[in-house]
N, C-alpha and C. Protein backbone atom coordinates (compact mmCIF):
# COMPACT_ATOMS: atom_id res chain seq x y z
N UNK A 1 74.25 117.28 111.52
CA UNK A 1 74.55 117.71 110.17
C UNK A 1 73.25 117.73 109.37
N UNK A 2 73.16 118.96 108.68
CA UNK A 2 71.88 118.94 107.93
C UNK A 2 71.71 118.17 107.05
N UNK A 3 70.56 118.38 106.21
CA UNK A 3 70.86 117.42 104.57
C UNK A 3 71.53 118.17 103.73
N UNK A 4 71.81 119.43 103.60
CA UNK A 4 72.48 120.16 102.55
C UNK A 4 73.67 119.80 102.73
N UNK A 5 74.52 119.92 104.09
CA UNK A 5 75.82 119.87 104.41
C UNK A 5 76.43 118.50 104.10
N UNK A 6 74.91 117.31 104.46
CA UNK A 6 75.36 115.59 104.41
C UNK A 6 76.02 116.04 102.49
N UNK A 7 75.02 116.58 101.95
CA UNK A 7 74.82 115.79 100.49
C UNK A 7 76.47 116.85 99.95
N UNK A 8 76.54 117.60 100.59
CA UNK A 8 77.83 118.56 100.19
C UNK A 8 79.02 117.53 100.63
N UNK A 9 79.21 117.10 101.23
CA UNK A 9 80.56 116.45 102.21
C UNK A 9 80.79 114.96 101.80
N UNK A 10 79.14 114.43 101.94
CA UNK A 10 79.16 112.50 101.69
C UNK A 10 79.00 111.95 100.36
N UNK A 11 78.45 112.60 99.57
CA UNK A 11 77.87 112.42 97.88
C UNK A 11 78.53 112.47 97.08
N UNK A 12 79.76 113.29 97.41
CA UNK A 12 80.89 113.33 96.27
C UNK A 12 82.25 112.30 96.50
N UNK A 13 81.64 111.48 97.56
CA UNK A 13 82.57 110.58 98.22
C UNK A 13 82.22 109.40 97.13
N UNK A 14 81.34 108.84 96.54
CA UNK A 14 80.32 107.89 95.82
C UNK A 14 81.82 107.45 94.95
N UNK A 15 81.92 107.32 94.08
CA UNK A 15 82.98 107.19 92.94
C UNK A 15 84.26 106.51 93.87
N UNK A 16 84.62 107.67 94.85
CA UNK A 16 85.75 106.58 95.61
C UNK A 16 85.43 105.37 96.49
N UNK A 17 84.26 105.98 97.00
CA UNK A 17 83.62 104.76 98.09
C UNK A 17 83.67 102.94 96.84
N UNK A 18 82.92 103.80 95.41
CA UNK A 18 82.36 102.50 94.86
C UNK A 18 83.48 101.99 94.22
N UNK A 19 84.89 102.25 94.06
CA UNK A 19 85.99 101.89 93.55
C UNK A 19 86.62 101.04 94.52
N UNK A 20 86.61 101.29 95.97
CA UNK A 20 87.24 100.66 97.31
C UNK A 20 86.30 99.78 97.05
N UNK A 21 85.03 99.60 96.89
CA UNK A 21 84.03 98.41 96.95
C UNK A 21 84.34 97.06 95.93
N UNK A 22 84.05 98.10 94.74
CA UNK A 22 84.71 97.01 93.30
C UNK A 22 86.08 96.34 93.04
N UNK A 23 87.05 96.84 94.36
CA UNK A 23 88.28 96.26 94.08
C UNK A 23 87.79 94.96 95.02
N UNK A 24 87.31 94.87 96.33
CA UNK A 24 86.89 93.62 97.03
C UNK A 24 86.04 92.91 96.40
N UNK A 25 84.92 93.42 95.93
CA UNK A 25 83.61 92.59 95.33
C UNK A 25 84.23 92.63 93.81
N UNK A 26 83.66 91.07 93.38
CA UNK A 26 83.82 91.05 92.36
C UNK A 26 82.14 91.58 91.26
N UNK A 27 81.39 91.75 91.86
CA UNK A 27 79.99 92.24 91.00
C UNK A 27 79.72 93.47 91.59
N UNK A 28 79.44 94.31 90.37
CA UNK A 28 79.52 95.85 90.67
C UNK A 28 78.09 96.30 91.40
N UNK A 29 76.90 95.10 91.21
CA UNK A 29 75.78 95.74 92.01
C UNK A 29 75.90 95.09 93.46
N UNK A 30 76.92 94.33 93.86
CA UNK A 30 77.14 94.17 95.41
C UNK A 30 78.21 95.16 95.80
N UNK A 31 79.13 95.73 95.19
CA UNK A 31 79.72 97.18 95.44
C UNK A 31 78.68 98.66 95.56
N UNK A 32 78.01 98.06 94.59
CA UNK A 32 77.14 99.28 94.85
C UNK A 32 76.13 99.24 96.03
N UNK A 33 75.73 97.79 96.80
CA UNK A 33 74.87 98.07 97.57
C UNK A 33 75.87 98.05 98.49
N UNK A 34 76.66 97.70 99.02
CA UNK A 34 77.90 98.46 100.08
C UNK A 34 78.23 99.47 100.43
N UNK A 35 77.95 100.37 99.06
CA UNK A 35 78.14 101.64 98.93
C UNK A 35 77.08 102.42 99.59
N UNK A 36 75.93 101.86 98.77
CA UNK A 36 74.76 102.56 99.87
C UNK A 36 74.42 102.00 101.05
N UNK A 37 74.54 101.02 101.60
CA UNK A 37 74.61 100.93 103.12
C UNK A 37 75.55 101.33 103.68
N UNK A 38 76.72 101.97 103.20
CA UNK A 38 77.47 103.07 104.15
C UNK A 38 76.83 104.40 103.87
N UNK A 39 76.03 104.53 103.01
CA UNK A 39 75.70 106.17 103.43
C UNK A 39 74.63 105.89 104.04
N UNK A 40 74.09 104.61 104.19
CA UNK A 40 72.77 105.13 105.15
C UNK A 40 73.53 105.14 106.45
N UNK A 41 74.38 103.97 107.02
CA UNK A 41 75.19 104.04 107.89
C UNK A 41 75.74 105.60 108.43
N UNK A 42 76.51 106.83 107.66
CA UNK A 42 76.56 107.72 107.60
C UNK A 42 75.66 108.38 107.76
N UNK A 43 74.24 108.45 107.37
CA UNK A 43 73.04 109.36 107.40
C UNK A 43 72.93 109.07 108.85
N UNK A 44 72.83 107.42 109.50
CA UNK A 44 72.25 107.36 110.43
C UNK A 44 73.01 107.65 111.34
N UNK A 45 74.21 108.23 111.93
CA UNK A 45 75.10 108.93 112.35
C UNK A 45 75.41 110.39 112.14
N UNK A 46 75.08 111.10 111.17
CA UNK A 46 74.70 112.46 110.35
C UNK A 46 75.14 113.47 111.90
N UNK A 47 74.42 112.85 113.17
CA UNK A 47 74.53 114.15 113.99
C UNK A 47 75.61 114.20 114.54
N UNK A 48 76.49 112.90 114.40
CA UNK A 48 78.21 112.93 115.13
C UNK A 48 78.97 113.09 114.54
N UNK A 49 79.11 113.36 113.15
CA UNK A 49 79.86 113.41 111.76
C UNK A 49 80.67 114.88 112.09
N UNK A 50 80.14 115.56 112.91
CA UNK A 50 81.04 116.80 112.62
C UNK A 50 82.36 116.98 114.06
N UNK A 51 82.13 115.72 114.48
CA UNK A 51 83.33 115.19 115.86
C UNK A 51 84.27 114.28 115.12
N UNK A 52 84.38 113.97 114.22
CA UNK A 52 84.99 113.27 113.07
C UNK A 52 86.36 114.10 112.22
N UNK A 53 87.37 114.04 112.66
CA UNK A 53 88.12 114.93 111.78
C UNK A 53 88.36 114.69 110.26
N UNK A 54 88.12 113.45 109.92
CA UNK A 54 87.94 113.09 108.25
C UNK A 54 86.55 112.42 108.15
N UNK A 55 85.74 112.64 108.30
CA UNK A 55 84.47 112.02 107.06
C UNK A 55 84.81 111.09 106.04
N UNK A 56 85.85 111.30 105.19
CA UNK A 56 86.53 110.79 103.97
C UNK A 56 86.56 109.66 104.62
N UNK A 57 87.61 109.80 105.36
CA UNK A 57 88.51 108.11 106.14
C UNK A 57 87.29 107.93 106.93
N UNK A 58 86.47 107.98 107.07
CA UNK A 58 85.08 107.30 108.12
C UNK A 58 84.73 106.60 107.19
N UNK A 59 84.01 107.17 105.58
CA UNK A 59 83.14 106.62 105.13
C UNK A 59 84.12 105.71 104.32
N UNK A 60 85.20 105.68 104.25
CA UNK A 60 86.46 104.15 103.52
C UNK A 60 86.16 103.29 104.36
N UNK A 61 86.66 103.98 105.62
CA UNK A 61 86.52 102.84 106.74
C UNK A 61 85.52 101.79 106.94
N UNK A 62 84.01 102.56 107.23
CA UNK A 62 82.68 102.24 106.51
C UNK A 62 82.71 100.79 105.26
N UNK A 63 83.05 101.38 104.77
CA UNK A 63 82.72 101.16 103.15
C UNK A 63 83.53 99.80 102.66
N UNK A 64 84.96 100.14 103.43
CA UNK A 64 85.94 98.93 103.15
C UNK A 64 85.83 97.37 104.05
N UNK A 65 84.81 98.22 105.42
CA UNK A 65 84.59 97.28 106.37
C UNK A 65 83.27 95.83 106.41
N UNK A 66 82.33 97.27 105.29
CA UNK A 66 81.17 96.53 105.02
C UNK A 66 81.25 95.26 103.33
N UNK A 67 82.70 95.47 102.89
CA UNK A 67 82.72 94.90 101.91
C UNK A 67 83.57 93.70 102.18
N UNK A 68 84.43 93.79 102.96
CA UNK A 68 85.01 92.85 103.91
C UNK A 68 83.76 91.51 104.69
N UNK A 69 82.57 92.49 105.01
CA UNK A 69 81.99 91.69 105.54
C UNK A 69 81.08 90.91 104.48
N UNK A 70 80.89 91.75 103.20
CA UNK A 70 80.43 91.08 102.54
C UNK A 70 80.96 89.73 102.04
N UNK A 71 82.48 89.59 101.65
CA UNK A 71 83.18 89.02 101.16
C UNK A 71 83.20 87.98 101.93
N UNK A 72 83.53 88.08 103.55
CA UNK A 72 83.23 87.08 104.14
C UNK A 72 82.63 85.87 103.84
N UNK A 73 81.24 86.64 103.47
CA UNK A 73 80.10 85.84 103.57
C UNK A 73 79.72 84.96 102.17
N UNK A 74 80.68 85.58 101.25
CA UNK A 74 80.74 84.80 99.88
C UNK A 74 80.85 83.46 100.37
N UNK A 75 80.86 82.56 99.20
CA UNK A 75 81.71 81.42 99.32
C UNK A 75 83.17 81.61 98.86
N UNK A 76 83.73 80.73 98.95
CA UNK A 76 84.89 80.64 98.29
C UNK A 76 84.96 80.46 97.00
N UNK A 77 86.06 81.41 96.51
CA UNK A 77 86.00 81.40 94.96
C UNK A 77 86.51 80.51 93.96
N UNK A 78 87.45 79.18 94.62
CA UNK A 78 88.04 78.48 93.90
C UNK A 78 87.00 76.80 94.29
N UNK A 79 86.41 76.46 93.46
CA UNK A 79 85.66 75.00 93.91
C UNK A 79 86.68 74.07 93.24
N UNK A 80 86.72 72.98 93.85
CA UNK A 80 87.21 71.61 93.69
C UNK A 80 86.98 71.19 92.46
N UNK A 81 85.95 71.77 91.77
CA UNK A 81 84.97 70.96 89.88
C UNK A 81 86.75 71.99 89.36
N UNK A 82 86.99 73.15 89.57
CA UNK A 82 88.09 73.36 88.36
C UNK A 82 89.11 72.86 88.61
N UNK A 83 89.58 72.06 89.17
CA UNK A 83 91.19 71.35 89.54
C UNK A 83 90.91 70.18 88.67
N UNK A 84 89.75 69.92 88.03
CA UNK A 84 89.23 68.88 86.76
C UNK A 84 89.64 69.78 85.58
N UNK A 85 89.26 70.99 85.34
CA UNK A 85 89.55 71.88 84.28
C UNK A 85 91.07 72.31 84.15
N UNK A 86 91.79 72.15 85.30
CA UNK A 86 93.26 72.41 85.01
C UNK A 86 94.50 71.20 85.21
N UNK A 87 93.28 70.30 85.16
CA UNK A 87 94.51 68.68 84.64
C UNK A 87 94.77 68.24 83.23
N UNK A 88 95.68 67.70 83.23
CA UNK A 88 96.21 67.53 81.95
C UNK A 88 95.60 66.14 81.55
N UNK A 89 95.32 65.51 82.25
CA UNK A 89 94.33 64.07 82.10
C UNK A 89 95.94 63.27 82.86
N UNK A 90 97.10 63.45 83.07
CA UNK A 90 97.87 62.60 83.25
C UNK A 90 98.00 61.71 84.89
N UNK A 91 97.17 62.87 85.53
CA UNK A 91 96.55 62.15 86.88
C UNK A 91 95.55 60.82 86.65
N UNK A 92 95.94 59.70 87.22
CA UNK A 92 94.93 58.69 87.84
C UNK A 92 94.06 59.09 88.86
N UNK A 93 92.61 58.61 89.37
CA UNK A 93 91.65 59.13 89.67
C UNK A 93 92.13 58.74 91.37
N UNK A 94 92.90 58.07 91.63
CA UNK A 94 93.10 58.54 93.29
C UNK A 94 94.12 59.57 92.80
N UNK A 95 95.13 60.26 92.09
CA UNK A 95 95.42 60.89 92.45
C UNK A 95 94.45 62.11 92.32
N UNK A 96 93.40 62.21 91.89
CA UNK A 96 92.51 63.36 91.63
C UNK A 96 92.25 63.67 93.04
N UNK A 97 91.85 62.41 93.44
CA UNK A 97 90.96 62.46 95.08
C UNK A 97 91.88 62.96 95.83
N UNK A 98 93.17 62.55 96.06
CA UNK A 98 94.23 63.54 96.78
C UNK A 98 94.14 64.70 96.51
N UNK A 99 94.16 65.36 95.73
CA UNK A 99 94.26 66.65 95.12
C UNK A 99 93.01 67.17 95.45
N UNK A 100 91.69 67.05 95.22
CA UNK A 100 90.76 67.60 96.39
C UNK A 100 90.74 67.57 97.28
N UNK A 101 90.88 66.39 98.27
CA UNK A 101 91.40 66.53 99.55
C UNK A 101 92.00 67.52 100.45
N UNK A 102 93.24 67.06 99.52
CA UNK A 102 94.18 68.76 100.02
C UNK A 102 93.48 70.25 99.54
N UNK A 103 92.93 70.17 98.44
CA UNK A 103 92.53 71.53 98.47
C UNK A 103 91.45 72.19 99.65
N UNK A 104 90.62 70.62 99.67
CA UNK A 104 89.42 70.98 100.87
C UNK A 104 90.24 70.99 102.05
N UNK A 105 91.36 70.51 102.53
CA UNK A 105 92.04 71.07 103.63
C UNK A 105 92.61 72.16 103.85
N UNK A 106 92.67 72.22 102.93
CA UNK A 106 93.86 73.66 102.83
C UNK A 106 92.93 75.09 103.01
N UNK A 107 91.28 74.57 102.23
CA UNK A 107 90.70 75.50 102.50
C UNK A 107 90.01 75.84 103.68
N UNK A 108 90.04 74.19 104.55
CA UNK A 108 89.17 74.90 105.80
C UNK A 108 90.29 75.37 106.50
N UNK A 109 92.18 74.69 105.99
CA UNK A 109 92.97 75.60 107.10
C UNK A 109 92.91 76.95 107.03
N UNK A 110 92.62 77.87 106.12
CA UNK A 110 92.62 79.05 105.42
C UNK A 110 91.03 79.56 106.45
N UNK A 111 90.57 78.66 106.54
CA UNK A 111 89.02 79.60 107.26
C UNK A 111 89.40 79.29 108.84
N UNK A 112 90.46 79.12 109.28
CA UNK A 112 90.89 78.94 110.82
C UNK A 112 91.46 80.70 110.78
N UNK A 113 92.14 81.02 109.91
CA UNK A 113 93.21 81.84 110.19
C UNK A 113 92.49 82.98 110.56
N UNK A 114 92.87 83.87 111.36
CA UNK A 114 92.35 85.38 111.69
C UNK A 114 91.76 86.06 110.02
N UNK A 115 91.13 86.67 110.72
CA UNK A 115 90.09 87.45 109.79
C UNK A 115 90.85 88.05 108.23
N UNK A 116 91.95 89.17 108.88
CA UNK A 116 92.78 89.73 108.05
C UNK A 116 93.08 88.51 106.62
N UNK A 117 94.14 87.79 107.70
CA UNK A 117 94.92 86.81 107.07
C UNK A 117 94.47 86.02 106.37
N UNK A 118 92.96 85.88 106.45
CA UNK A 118 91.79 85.09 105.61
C UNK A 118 92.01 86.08 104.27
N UNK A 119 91.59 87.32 104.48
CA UNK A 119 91.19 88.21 103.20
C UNK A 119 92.37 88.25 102.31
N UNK A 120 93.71 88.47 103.25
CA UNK A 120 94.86 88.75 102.37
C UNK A 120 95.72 87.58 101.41
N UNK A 121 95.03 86.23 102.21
CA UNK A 121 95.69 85.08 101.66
C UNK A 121 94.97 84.61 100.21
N UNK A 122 93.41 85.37 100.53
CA UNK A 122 92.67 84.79 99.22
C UNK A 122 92.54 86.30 98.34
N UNK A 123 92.42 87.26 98.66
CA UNK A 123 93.01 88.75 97.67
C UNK A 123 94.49 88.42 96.76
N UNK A 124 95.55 87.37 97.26
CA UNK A 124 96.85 87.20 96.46
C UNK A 124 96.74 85.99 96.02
N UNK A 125 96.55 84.98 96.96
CA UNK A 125 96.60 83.49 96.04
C UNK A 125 95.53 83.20 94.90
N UNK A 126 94.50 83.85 95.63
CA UNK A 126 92.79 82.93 94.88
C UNK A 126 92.76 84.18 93.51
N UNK A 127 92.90 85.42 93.66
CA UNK A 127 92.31 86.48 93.13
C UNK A 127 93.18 87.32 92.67
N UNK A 128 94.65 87.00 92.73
CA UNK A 128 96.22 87.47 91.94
C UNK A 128 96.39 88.96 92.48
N UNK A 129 95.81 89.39 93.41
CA UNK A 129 95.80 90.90 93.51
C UNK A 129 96.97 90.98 93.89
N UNK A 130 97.87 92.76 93.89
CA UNK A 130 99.30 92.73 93.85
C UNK A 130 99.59 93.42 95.36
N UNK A 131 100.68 93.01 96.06
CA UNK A 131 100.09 93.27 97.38
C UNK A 131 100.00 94.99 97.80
N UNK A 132 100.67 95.59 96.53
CA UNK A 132 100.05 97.21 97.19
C UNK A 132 98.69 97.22 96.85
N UNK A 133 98.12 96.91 96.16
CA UNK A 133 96.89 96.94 96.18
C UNK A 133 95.68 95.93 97.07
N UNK A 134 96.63 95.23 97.58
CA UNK A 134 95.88 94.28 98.74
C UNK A 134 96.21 95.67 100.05
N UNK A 135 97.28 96.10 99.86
CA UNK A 135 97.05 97.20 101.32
C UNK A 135 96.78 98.60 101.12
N UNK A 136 96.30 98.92 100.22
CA UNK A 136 94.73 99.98 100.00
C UNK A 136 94.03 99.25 100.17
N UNK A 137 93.90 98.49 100.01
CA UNK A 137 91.73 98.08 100.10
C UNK A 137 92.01 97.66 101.82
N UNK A 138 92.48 97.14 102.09
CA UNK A 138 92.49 96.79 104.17
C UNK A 138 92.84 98.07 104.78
N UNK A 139 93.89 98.71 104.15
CA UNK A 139 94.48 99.92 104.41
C UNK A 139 95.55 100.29 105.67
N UNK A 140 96.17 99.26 105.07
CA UNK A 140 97.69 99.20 105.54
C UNK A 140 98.75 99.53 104.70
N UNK A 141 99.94 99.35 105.75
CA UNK A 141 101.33 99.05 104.68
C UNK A 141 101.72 98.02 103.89
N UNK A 142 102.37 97.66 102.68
CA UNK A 142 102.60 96.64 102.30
C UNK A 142 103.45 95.34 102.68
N UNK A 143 103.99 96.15 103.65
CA UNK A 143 105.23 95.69 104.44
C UNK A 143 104.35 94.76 105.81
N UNK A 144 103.24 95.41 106.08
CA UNK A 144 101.99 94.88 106.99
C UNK A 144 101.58 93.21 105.74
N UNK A 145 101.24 93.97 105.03
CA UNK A 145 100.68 92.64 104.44
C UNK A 145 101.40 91.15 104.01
N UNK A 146 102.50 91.58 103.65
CA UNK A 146 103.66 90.84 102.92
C UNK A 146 103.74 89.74 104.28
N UNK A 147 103.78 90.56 105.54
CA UNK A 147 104.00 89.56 107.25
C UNK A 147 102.88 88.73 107.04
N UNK A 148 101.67 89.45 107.06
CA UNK A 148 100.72 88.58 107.02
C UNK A 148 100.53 87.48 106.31
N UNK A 149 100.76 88.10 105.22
CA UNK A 149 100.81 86.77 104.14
C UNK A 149 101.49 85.83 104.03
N UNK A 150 103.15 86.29 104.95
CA UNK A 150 103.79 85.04 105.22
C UNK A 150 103.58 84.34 106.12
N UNK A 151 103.42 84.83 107.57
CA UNK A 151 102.43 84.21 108.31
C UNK A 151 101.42 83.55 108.00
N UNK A 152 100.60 83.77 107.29
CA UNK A 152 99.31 83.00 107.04
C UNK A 152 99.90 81.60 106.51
N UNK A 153 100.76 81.83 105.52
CA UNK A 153 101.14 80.61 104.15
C UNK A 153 101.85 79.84 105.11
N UNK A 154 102.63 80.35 106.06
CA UNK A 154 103.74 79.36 107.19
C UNK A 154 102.31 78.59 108.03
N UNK A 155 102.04 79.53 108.77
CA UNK A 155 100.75 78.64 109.78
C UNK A 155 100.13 77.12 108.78
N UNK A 156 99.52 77.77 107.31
CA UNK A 156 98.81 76.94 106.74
C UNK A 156 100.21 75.61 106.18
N UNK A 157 101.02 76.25 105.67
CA UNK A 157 102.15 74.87 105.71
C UNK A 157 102.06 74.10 107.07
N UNK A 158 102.39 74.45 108.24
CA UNK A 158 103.04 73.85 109.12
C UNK A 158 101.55 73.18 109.37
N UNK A 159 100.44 73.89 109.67
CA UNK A 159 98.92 72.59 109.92
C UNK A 159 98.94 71.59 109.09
N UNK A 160 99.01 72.08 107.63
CA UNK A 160 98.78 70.78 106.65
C UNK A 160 100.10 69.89 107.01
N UNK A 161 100.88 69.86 106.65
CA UNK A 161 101.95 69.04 106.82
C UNK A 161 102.04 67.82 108.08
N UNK A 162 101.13 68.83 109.41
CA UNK A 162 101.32 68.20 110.41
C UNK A 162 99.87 67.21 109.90
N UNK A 163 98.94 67.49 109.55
CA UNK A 163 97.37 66.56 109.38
C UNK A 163 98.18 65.75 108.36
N UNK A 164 98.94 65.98 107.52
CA UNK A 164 99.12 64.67 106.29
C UNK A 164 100.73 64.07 106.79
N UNK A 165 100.90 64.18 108.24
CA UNK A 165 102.10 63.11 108.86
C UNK A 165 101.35 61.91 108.87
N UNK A 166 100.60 61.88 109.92
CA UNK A 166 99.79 60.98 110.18
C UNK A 166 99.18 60.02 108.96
N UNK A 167 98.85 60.79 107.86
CA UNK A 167 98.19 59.62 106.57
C UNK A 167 99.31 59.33 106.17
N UNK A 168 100.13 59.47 105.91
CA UNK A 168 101.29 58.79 105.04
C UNK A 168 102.52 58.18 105.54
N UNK A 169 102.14 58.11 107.39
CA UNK A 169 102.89 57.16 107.92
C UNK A 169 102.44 55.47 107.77
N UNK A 170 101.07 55.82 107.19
CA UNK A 170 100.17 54.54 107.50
C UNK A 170 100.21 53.78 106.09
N UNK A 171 100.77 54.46 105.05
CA UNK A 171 100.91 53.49 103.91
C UNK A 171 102.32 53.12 103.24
């Protein structure tokens, strides 16, 4: 593919690419560099692009995959300091320590789970997204996600429950 044909076909993709980006990322200049490492991604592929029956759905695919990976690599968006900001003061300070505890469990059970089920559990719980709009940005059905998400929340019940048998047989 030439450069006239790239900049005709891939350039006017920009606006949707950076909207699929900004719904995963929460900062618009890490959407935007997502954005452009799928068109270099695209450029650097340029000569197989025309064995491709959508371009469009390549460069989402692209685009949704590399923001996924970005997200990955975040930290997690909920820290343990705001479960101080959303007490009422009526907790005693072991019960505080419980209450981090579990959250830090809950969060490394959440980083066990398959990849998907990672993104979709923290796109609805951590980040309120609504689940049709959790299945555009992965780009599924909602009916796909809704499983997942119950799956995920069952797996993560049934681990925690089983790790906090054991502590609270002992007191």
């Amino acid at each position: 593919m030439e450069l006239e044909k790239f900049k005709i076909t891939v350039i006017p993709l920009l606006e949707k690419l950076l909207n699929i980006s900004l719904k995963l990322l929460d900062e618009k200049a890490d959407a935007e560099d997502v954005v452009q490492e799928a068109f270099l991604k695209l450029w650097h592929i340029r000569d197989k692009l025309d064995a491709y029956q959508s371009i469009e759905a390549l460069a989402v695919m692209i685009t949704k995959n590399l923001a996924l990976d970005k997200l990955k690599l975040q930290k997690p968006m909920v820290d343990e300091s705001d479960i101080h900001l959303r007490d009422t003061g009526t907790k005693n300070p072991h019960e505080l320590l419980e209450l981090q505890d579990a959250v830090a469990c809950i969060r490394r059970l959440i980083e066990q789970l398959p990849f998907l089920q990672q993104t979709i559990i923290r796109m609805k719980d951590v980040e309120g997204y609504e689940l049709v709009e959790i299945a555009e940005i992965v780009g599924t059905q909602p009916e796909a996600v809704r499983v997942n998400l119950s799956r995920a929340r069952k797996k993560i019940r049934e681990q925690f429950t089983a790790l906090n048998k054991g502590v609270y047989e002992y007191r």
